[in-house]
PDB file of N, CA and C in Angstrom:
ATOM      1  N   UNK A   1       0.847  -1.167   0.000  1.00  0.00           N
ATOM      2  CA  UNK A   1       0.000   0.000   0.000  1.00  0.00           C
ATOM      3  C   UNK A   1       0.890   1.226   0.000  1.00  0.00           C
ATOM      4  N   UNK A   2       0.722   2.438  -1.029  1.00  0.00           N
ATOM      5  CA  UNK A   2       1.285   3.507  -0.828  1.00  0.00           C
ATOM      6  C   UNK A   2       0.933   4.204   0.659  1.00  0.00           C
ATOM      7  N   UNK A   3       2.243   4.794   1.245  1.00  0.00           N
ATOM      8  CA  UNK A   3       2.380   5.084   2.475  1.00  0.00           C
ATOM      9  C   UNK A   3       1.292   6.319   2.802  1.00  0.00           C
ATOM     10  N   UNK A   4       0.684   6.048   3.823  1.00  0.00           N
ATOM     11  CA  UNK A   4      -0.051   6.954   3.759  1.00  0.00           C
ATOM     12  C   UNK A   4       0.161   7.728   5.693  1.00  0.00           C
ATOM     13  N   UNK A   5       1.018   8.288   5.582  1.00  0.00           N
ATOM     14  CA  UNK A   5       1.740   8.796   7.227  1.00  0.00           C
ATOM     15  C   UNK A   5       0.437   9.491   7.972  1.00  0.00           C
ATOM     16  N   UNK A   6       0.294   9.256   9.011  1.00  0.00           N
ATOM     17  CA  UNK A   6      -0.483  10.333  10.029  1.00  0.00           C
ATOM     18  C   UNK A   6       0.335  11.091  10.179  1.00  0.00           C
ATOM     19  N   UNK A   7      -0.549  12.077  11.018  1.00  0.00           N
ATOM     20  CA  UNK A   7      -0.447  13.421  11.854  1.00  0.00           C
ATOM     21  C   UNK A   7       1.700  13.222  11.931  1.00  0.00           C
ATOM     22  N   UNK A   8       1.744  11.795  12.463  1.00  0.00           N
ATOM     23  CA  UNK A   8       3.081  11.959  12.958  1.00  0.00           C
ATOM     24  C   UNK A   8       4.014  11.654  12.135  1.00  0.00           C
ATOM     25  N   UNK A   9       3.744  11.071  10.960  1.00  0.00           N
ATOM     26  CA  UNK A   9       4.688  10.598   9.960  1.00  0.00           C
ATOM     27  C   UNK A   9       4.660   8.926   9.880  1.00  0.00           C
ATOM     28  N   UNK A  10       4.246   8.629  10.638  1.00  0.00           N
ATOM     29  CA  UNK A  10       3.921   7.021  10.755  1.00  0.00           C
ATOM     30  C   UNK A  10       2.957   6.363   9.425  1.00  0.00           C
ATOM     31  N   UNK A  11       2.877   5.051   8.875  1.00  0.00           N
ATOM     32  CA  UNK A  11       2.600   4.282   7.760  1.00  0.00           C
ATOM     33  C   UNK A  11       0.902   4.187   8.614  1.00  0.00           C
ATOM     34  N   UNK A  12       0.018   4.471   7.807  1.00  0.00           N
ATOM     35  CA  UNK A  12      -1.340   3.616   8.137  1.00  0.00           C
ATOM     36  C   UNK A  12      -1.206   2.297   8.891  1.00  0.00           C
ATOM     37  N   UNK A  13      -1.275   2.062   9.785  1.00  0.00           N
ATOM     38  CA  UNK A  13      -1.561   0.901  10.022  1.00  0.00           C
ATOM     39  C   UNK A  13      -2.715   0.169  10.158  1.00  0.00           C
ATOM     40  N   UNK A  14      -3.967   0.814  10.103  1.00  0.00           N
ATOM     41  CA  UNK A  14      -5.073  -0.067   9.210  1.00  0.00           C
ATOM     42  C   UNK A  14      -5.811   0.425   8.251  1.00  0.00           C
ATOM     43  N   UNK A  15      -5.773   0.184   7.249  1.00  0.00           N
ATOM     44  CA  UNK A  15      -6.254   0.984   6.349  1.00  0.00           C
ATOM     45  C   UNK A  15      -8.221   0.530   5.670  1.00  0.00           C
ATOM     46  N   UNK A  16      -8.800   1.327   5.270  1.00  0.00           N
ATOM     47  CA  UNK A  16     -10.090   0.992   5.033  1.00  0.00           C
ATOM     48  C   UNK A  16      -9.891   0.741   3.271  1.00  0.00           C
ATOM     49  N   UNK A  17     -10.264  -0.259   2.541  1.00  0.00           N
ATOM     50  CA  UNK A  17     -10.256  -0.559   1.363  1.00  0.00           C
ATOM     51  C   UNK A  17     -11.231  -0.501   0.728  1.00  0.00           C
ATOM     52  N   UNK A  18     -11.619   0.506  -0.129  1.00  0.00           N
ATOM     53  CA  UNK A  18     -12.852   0.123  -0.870  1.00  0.00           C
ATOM     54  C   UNK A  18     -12.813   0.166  -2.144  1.00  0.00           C
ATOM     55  N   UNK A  19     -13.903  -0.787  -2.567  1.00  0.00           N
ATOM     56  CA  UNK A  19     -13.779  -0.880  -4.265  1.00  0.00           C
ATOM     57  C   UNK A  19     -15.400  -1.299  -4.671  1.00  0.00           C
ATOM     58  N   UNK A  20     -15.929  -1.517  -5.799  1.00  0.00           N
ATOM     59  CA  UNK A  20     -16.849  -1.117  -6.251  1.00  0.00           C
ATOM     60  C   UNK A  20     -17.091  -2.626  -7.307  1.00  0.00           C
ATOM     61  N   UNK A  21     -18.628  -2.516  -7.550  1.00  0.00           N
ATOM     62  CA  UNK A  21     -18.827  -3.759  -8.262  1.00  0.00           C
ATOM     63  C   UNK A  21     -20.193  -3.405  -8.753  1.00  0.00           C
ATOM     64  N   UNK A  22     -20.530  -4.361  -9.968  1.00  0.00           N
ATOM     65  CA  UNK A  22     -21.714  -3.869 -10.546  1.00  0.00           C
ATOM     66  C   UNK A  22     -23.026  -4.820 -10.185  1.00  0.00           C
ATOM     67  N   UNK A  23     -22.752  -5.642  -9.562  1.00  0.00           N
ATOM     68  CA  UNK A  23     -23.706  -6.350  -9.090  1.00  0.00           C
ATOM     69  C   UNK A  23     -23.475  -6.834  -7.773  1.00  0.00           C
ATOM     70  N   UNK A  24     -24.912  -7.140  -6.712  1.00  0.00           N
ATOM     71  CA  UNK A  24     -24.588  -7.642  -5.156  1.00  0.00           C
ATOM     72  C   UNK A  24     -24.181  -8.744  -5.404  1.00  0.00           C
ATOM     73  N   UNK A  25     -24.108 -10.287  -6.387  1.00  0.00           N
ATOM     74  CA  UNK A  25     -23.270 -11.323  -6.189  1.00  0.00           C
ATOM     75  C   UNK A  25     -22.307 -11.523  -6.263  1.00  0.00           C
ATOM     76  N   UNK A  26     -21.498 -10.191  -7.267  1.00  0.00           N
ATOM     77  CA  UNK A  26     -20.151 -10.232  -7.348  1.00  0.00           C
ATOM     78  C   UNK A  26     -19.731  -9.148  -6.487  1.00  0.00           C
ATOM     79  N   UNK A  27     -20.083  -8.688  -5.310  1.00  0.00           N
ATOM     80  CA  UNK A  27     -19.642  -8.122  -4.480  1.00  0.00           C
ATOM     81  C   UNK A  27     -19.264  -9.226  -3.076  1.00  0.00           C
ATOM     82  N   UNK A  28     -20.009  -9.999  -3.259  1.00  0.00           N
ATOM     83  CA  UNK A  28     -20.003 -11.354  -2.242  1.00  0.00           C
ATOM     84  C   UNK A  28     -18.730 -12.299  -2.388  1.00  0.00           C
ATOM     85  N   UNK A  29     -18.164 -12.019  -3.530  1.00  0.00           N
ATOM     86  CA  UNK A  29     -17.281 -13.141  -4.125  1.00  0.00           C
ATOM     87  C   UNK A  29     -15.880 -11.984  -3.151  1.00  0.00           C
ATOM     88  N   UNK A  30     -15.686 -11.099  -3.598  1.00  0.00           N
ATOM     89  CA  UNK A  30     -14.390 -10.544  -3.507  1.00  0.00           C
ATOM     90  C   UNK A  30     -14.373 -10.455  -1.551  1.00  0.00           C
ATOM     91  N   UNK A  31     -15.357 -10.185  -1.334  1.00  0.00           N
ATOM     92  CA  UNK A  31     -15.715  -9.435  -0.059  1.00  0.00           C
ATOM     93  C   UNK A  31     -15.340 -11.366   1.181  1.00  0.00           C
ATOM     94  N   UNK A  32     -15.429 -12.100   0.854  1.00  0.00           N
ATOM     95  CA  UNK A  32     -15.565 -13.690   0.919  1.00  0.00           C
ATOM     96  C   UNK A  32     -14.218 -14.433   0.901  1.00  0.00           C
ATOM     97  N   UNK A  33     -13.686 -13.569  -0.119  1.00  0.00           N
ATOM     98  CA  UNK A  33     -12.538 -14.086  -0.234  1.00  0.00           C
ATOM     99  C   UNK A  33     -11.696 -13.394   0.336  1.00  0.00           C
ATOM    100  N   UNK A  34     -11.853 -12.280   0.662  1.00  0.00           N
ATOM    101  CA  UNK A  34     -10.618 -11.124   1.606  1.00  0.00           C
ATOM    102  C   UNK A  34     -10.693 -11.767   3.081  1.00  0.00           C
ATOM    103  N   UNK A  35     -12.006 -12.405   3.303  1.00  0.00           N
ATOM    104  CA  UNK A  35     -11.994 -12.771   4.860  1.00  0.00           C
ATOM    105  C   UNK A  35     -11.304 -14.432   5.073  1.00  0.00           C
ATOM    106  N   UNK A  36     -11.864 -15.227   3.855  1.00  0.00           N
ATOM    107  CA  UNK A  36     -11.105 -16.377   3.677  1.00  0.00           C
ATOM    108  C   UNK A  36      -9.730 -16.759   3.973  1.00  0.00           C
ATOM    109  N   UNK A  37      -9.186 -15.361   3.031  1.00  0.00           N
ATOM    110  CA  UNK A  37      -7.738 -15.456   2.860  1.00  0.00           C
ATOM    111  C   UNK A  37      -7.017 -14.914   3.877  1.00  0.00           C
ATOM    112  N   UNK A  38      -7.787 -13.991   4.961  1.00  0.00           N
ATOM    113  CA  UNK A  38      -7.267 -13.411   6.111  1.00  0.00           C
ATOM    114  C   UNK A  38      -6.531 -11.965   5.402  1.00  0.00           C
ATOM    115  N   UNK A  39      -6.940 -11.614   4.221  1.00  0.00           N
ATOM    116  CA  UNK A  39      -6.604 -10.336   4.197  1.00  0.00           C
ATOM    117  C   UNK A  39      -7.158  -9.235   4.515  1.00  0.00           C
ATOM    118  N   UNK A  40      -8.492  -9.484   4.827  1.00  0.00           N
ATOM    119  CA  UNK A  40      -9.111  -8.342   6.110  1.00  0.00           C
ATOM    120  C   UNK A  40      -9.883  -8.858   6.748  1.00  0.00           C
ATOM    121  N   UNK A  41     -10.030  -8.243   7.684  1.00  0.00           N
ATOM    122  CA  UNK A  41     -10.765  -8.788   9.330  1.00  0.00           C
ATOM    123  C   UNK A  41     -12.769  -8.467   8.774  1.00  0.00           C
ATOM    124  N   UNK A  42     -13.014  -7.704   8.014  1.00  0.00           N
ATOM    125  CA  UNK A  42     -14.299  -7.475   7.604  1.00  0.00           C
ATOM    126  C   UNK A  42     -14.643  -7.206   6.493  1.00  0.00           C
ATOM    127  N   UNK A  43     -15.264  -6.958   5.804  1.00  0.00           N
ATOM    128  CA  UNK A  43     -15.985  -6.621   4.572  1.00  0.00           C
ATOM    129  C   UNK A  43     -17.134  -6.436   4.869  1.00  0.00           C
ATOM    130  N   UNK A  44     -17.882  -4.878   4.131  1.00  0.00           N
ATOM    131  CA  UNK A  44     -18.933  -4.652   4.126  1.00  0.00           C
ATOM    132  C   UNK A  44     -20.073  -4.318   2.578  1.00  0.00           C
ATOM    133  N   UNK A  45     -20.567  -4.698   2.247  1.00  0.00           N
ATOM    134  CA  UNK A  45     -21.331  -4.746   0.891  1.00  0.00           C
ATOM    135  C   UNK A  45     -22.555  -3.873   0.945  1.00  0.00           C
ATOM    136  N   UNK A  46     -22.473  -2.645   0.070  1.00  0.00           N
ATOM    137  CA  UNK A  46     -23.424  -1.738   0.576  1.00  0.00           C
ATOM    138  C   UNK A  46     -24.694  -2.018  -0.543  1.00  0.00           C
ATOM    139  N   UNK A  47     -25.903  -2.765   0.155  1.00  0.00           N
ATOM    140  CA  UNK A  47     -26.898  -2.979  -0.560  1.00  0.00           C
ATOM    141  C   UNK A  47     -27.665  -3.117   0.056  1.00  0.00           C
ATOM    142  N   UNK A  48     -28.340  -1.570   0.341  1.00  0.00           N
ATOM    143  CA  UNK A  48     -29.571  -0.863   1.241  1.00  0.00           C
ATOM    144  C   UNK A  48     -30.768  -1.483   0.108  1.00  0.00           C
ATOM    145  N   UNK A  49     -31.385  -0.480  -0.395  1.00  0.00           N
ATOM    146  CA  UNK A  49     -32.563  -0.827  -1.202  1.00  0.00           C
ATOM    147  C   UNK A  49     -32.542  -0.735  -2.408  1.00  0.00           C
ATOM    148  N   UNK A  50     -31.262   0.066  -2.849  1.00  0.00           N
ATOM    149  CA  UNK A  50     -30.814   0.088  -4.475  1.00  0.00           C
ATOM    150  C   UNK A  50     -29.327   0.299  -4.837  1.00  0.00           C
ATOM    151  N   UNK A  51     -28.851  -0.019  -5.326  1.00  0.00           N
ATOM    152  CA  UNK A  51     -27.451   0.332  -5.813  1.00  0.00           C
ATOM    153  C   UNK A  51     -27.187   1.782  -5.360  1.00  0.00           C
ATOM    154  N   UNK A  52     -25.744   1.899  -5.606  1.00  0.00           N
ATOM    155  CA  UNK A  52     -25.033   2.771  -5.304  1.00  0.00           C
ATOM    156  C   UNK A  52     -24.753   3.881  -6.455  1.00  0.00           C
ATOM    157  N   UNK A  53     -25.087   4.831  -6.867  1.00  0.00           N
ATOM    158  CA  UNK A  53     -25.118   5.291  -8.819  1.00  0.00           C
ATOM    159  C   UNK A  53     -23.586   5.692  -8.427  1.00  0.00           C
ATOM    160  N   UNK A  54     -22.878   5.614  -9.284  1.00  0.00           N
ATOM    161  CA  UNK A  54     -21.834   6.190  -9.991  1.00  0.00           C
ATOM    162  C   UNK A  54     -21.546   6.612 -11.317  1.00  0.00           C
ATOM    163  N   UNK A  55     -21.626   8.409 -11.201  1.00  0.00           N
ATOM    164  CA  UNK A  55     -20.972   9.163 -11.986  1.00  0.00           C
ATOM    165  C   UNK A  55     -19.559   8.818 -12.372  1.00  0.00           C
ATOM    166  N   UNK A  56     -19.106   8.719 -13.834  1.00  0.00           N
ATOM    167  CA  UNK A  56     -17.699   9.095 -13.733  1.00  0.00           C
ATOM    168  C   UNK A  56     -17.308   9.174 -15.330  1.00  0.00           C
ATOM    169  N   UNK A  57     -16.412   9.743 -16.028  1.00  0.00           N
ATOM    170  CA  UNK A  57     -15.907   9.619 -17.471  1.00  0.00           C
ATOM    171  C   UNK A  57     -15.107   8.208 -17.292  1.00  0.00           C
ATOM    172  N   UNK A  58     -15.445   7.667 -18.885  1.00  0.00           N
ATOM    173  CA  UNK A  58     -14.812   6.676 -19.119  1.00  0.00           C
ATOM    174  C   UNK A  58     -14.758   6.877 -20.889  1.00  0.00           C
ATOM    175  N   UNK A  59     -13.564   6.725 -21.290  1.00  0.00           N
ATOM    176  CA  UNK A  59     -13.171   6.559 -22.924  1.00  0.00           C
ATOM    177  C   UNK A  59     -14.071   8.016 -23.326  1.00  0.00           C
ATOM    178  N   UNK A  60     -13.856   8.978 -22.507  1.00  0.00           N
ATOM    179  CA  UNK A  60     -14.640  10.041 -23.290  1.00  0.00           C
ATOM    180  C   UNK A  60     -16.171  10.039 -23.042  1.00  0.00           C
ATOM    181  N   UNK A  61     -16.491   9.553 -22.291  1.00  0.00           N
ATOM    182  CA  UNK A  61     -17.978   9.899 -22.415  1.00  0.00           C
ATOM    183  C   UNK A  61     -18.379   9.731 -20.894  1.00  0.00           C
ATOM    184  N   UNK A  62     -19.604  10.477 -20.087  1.00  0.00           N
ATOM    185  CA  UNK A  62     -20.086  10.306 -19.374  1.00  0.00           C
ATOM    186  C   UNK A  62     -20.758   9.134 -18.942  1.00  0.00           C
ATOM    187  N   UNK A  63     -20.367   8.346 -17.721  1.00  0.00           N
ATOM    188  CA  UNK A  63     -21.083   7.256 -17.420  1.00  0.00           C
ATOM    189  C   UNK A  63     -22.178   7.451 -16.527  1.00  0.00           C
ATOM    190  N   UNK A  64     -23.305   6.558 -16.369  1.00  0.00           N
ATOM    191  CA  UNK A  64     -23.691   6.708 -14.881  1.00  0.00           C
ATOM    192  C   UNK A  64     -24.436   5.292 -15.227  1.00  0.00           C
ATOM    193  N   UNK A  65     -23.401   4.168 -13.762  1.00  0.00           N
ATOM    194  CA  UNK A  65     -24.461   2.927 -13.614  1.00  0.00           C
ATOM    195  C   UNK A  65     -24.021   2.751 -12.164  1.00  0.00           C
ATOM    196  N   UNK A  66     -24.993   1.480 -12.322  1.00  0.00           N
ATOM    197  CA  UNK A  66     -25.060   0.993 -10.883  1.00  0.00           C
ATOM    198  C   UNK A  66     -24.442   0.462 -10.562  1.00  0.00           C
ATOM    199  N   UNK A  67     -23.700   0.330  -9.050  1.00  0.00           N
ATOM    200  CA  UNK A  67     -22.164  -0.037  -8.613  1.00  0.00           C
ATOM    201  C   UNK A  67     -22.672  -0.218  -7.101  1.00  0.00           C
ATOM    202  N   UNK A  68     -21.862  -1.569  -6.606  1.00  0.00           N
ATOM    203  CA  UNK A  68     -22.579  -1.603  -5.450  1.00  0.00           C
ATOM    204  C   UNK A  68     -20.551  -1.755  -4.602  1.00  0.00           C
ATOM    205  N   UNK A  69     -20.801  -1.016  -3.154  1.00  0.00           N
ATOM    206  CA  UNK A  69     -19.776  -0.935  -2.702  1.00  0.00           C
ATOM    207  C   UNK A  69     -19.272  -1.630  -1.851  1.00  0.00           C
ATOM    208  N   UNK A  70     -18.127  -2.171  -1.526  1.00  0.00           N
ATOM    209  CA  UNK A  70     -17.467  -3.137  -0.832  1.00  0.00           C
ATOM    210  C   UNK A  70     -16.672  -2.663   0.044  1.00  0.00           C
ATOM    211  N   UNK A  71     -16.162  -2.669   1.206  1.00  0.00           N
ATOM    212  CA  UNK A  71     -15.234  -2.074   2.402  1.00  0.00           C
ATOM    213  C   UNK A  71     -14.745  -2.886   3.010  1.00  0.00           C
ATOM    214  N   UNK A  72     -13.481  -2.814   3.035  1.00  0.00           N
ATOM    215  CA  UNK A  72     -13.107  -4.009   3.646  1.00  0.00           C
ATOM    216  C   UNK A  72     -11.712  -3.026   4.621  1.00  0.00           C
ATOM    217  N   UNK A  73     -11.827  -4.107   6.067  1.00  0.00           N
ATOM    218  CA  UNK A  73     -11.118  -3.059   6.748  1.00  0.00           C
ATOM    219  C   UNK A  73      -9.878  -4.289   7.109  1.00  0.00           C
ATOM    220  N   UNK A  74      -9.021  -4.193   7.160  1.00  0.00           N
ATOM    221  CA  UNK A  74      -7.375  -4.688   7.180  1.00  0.00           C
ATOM    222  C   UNK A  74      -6.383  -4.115   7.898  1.00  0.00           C
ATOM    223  N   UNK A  75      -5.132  -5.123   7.963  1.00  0.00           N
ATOM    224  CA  UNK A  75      -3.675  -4.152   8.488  1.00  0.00           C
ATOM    225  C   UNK A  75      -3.008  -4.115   7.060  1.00  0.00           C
ATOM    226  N   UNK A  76      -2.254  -3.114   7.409  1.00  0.00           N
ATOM    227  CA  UNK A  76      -0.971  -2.744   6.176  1.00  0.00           C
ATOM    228  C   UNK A  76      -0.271  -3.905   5.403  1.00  0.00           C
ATOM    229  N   UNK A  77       0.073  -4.866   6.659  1.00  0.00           N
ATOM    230  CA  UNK A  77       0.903  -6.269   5.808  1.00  0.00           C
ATOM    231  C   UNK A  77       0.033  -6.628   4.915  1.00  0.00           C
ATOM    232  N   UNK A  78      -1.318  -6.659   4.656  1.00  0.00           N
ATOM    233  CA  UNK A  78      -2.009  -7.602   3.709  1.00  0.00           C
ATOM    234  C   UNK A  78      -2.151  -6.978   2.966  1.00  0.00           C
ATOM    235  N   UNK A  79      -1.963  -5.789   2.989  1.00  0.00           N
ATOM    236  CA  UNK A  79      -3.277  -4.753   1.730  1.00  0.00           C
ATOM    237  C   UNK A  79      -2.872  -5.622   0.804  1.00  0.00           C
ATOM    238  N   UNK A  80      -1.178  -5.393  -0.126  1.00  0.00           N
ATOM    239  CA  UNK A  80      -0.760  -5.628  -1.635  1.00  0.00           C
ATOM    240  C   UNK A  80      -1.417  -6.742  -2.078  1.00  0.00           C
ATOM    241  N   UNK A  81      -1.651  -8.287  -1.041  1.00  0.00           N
ATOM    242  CA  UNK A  81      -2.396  -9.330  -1.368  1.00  0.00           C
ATOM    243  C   UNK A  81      -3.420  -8.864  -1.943  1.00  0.00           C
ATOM    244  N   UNK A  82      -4.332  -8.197  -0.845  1.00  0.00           N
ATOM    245  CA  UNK A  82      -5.672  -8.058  -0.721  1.00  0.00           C
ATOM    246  C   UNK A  82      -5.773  -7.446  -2.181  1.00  0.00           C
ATOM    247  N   UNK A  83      -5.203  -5.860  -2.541  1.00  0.00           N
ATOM    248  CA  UNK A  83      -5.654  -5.050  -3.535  1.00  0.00           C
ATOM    249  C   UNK A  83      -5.462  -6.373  -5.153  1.00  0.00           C
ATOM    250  N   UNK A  84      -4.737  -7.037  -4.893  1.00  0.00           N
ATOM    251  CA  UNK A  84      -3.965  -7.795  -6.274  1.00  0.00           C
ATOM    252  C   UNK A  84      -5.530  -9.202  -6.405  1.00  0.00           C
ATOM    253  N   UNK A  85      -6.197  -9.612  -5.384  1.00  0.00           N
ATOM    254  CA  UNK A  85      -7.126 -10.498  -5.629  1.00  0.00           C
ATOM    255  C   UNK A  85      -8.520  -8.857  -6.000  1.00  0.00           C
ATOM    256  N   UNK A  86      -8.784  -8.464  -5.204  1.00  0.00           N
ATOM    257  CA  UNK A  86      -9.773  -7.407  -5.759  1.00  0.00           C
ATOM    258  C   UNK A  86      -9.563  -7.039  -7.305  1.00  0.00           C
ATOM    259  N   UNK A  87      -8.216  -6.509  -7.723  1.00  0.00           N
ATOM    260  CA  UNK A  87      -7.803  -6.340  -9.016  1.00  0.00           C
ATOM    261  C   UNK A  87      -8.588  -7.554  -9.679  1.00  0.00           C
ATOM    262  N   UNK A  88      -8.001  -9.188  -9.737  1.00  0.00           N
ATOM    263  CA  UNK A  88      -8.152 -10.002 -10.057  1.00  0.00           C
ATOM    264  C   UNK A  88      -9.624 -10.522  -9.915  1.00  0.00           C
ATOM    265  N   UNK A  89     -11.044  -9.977  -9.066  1.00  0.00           N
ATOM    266  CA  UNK A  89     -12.068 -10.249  -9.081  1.00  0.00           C
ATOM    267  C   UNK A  89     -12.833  -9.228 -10.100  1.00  0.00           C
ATOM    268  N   UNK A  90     -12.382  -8.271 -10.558  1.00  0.00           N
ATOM    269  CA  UNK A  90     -13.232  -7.321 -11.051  1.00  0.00           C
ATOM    270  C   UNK A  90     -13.272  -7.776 -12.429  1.00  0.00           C
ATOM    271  N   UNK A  91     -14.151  -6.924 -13.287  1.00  0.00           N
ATOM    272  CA  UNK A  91     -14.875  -7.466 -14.389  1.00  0.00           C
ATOM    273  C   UNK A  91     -14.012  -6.807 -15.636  1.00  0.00           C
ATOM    274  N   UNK A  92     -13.125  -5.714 -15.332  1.00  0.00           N
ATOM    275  CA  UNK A  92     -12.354  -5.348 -16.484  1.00  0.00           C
ATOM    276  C   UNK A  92     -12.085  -3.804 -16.703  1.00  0.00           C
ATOM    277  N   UNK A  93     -11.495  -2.960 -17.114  1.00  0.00           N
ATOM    278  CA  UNK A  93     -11.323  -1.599 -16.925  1.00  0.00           C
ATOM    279  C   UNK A  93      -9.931  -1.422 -16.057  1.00  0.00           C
ATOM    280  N   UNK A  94     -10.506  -0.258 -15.333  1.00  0.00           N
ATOM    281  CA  UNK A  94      -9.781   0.221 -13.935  1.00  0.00           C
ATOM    282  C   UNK A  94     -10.953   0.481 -12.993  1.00  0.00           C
ATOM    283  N   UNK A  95     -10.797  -0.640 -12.181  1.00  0.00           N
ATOM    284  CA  UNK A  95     -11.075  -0.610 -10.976  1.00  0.00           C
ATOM    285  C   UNK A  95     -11.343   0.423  -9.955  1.00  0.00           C
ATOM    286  N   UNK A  96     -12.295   0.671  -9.149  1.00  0.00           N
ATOM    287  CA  UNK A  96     -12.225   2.040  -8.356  1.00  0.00           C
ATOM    288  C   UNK A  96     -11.404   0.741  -6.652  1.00  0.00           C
ATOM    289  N   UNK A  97      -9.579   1.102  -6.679  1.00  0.00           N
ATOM    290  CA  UNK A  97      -9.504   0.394  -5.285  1.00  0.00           C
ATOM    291  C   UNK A  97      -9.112   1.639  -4.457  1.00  0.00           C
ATOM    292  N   UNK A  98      -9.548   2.000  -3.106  1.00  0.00           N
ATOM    293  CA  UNK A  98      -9.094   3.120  -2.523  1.00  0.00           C
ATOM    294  C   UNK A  98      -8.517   2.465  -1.302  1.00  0.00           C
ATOM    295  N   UNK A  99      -8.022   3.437  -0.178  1.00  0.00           N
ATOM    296  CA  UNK A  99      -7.487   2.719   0.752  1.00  0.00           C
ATOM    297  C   UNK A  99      -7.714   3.871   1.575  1.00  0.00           C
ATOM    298  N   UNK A 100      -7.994   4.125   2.497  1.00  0.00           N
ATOM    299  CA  UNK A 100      -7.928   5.280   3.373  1.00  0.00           C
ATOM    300  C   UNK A 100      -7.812   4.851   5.058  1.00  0.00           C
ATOM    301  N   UNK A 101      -6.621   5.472   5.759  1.00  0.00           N
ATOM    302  CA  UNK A 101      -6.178   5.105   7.127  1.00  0.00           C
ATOM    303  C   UNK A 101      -7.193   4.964   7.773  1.00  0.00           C
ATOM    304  N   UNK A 102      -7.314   4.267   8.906  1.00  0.00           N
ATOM    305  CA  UNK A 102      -8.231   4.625   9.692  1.00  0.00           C
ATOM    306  C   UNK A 102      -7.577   5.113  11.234  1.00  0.00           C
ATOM    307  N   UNK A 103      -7.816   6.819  11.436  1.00  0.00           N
ATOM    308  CA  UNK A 103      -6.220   7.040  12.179  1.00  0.00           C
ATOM    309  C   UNK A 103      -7.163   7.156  13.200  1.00  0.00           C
ATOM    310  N   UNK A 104      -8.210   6.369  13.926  1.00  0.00           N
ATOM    311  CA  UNK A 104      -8.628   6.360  15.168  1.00  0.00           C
ATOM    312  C   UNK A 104      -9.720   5.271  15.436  1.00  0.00           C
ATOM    313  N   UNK A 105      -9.613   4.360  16.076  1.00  0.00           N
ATOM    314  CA  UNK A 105     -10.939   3.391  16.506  1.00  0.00           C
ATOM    315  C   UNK A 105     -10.724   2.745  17.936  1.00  0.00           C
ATOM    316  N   UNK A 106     -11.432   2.264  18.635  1.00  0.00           N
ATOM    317  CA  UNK A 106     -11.861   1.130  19.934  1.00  0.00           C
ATOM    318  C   UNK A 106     -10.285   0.319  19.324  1.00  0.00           C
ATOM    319  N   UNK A 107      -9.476   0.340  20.602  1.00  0.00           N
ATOM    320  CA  UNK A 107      -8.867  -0.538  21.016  1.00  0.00           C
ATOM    321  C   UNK A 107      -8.945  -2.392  20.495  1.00  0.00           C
ATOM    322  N   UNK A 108     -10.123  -2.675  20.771  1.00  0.00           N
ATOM    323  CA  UNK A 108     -10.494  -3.677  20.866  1.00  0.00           C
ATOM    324  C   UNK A 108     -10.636  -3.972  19.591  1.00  0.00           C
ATOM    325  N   UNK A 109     -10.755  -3.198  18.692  1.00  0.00           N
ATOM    326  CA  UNK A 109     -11.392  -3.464  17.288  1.00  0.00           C
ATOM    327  C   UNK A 109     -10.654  -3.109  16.315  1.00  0.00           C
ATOM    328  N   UNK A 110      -9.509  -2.379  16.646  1.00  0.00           N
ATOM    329  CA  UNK A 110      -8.212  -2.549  16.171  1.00  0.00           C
ATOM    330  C   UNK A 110      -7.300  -4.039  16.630  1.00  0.00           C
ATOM    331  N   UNK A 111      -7.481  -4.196  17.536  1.00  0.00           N
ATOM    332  CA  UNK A 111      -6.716  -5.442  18.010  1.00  0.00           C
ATOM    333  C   UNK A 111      -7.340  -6.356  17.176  1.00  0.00           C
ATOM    334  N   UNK A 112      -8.817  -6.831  17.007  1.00  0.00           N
ATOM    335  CA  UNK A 112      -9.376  -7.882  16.493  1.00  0.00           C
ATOM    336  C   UNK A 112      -8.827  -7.807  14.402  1.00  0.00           C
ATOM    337  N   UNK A 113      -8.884  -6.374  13.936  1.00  0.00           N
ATOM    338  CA  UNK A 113      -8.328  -6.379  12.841  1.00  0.00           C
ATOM    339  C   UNK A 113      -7.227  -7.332  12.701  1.00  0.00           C
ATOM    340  N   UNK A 114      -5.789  -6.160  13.554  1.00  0.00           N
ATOM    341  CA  UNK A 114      -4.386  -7.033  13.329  1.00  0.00           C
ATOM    342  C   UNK A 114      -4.723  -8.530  13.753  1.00  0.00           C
ATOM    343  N   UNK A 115      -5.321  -9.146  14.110  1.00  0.00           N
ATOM    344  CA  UNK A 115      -5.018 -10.792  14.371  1.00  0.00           C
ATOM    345  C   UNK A 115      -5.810 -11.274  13.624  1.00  0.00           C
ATOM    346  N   UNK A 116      -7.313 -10.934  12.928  1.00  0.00           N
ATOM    347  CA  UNK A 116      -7.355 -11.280  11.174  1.00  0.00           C
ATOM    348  C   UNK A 116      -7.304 -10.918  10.239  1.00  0.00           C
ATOM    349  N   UNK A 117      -6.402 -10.209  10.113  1.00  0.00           N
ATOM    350  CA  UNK A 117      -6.240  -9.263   8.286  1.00  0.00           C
ATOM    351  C   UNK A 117      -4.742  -9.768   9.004  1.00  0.00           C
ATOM    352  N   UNK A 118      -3.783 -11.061   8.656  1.00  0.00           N
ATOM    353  CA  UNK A 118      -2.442 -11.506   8.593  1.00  0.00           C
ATOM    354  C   UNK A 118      -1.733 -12.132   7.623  1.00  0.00           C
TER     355      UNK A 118
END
């Protein structure tokens, strides 16, 4: 994972992963396999009552479809696994994979991360 320093200069050490999918069954597959493989401690699949719309240009032209979202929360050692099977689950393009620190949570729920995202 590109370094992403806190306040103090320090590497993320858990970072939030999200990436995007066009349907809820193939959001199940990637999200399944990050917990399988122990590359993150959770995954979350956002499918309230309708998809998620996403705006965005692609090859020149305005898109807008339905994309349903995936979160998956991890430590630093796994991300490169983790991001390289997400790469490898998606359907083709470029991928939306993000990663963003998570520079504050419960003790407890940081601890439970690092001992399954290994």
């Amino acid at each position: 994972m590109p370094e992403s320093p806190d306040r103090a200069g320090r590497p993320a050490r858990f970072p939030a992963v999200m990436t995007t999918t066009g349907s809820g069954w193939k959001a199940k597959w990637p999200a399944r396999d990050a917990i399988e493989g122990r590359l993150a401690a959770g995954a979350q699949i956002s499918v309230i009552s309708a998809p998620l719309t996403s705006v965005f240009r692609w090859e020149d032209a305005v898109e807008a479809t339905g994309e349903w979202r995936v979160l998956c929360t991890t430590a630093a050692a796994p991300y490169a696994a983790l991001e390289a099977r997400l790469l490898a689950a998606h359907d083709g393009g470029t991928p939306e994979i993000a990663a963003t620190p998570i520079t504050c949570g419960d003790a407890g729920y940081l601890a439970w991360i690092a001992e399954e995202a290994s």
